[in-house]
Protein backbone atom coordinates (compact mmCIF):
# COMPACT_ATOMS: atom_id res chain seq x y z
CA UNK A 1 93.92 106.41 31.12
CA UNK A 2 93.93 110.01 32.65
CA UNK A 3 89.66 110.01 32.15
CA UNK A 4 89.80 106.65 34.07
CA UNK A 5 91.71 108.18 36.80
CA UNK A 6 89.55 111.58 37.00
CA UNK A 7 86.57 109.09 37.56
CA UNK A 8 88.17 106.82 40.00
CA UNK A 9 88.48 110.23 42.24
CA UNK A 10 84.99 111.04 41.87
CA UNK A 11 83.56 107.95 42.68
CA UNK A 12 86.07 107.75 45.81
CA UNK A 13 85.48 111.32 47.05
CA UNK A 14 81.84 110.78 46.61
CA UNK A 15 81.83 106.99 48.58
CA UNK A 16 84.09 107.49 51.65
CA UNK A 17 85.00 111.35 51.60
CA UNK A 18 81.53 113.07 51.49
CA UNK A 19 79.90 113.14 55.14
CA UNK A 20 76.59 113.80 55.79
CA UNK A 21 76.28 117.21 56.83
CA UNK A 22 72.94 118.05 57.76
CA UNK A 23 70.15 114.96 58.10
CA UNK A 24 67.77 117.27 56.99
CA UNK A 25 69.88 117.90 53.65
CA UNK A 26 68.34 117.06 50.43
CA UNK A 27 71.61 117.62 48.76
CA UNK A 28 74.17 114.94 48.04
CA UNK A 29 77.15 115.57 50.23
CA UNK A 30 80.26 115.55 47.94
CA UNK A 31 83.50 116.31 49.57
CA UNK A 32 86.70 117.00 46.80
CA UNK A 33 89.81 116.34 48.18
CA UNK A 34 92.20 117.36 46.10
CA UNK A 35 96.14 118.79 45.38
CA UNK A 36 96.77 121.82 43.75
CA UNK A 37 99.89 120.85 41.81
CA UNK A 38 98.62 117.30 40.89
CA UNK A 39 97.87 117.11 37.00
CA UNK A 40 95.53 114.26 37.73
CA UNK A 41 93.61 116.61 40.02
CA UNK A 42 93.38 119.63 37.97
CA UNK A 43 92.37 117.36 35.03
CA UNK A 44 89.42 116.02 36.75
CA UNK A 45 88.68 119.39 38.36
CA UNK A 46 89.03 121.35 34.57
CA UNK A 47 87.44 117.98 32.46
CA UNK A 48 85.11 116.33 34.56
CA UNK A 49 84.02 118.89 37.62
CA UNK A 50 82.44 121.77 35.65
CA UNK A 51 79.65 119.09 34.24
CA UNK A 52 77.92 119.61 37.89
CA UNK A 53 77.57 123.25 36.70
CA UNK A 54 77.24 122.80 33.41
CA UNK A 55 73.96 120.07 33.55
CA UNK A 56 72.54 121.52 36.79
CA UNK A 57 73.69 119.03 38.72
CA UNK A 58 75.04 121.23 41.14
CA UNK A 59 71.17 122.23 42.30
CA UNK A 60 70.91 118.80 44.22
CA UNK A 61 75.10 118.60 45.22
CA UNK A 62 76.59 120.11 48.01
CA UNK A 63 79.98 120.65 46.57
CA UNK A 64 82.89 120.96 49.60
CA UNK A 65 86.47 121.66 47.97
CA UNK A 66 89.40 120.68 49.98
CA UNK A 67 92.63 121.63 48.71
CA UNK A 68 94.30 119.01 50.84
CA UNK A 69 94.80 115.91 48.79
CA UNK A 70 98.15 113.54 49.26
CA UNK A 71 99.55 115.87 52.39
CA UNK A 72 100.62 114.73 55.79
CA UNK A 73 101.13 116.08 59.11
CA UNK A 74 104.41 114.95 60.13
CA UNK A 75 105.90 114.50 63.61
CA UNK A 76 107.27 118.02 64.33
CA UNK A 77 103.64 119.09 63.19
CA UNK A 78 104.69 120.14 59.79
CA UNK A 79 102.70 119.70 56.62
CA UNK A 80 104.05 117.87 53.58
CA UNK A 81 102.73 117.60 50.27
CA UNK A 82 103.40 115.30 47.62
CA UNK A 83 104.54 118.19 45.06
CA UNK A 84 106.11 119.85 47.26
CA UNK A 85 105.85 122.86 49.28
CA UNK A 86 104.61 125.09 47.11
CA UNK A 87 101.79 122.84 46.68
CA UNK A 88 101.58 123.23 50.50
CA UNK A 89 101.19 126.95 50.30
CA UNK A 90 99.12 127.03 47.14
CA UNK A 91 97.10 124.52 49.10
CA UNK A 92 96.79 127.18 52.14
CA UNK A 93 96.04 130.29 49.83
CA UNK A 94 92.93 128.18 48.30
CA UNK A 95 91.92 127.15 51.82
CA UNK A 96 91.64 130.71 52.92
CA UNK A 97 89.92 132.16 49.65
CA UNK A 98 87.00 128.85 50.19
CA UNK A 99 86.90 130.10 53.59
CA UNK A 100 86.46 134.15 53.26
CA UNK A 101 84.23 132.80 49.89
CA UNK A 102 82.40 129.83 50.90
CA UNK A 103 79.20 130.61 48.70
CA UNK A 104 81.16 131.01 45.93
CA UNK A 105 80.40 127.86 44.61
């Protein structure tokens, strides 16, 4: 059930979460949004992922992480995550490694 899951992610992320980022781009666009505490998410990442590296797949995909998944900006401008906030922070101290190491990938 959990390999269902990890593919049901992919094929979302890659249909509505993967903008086109240049038009002149002959990579696919692939935008992961995902949680850092969610086993689902690190499943997929750990089991599924790494086959873009693995089969060369990642010359024609350009791979975006977002450690973002399930959270919400509540009213007092506040972030909430679904595991809680550690997730929140771990979520912040990926964001800011992807951003001082974009190429990385």
């Amino acid at each position: 059930m959990e390999l269902s899951r990890s593919k049901l992610l992919f094929c979302l992320t890659v249909i509505f979460l993967a903008p086109l980022r240049s038009e002149g781009s002959k990579k696919v666009p692939v935008d992961l949004y995902y949680e850092t505490l969610c086993p689902y998410c690190s499943n997929f990442i750990v089991n599924q992922l790494h086959q873009l590296f693995s089969n060369g797949l990642i010359d024609v995909v350009d791979l975006h992480l977002v450690p973002y998944g399930n959270a919400r900006i509540l009213a007092n401008g506040t972030i909430e995550c679904q595991h809680g906030p550690y997730e929140c922070f771990l979520n912040a101290v990926e964001a800011c490694a992807i951003d001082i190491w974009p190429d990385v990938v």
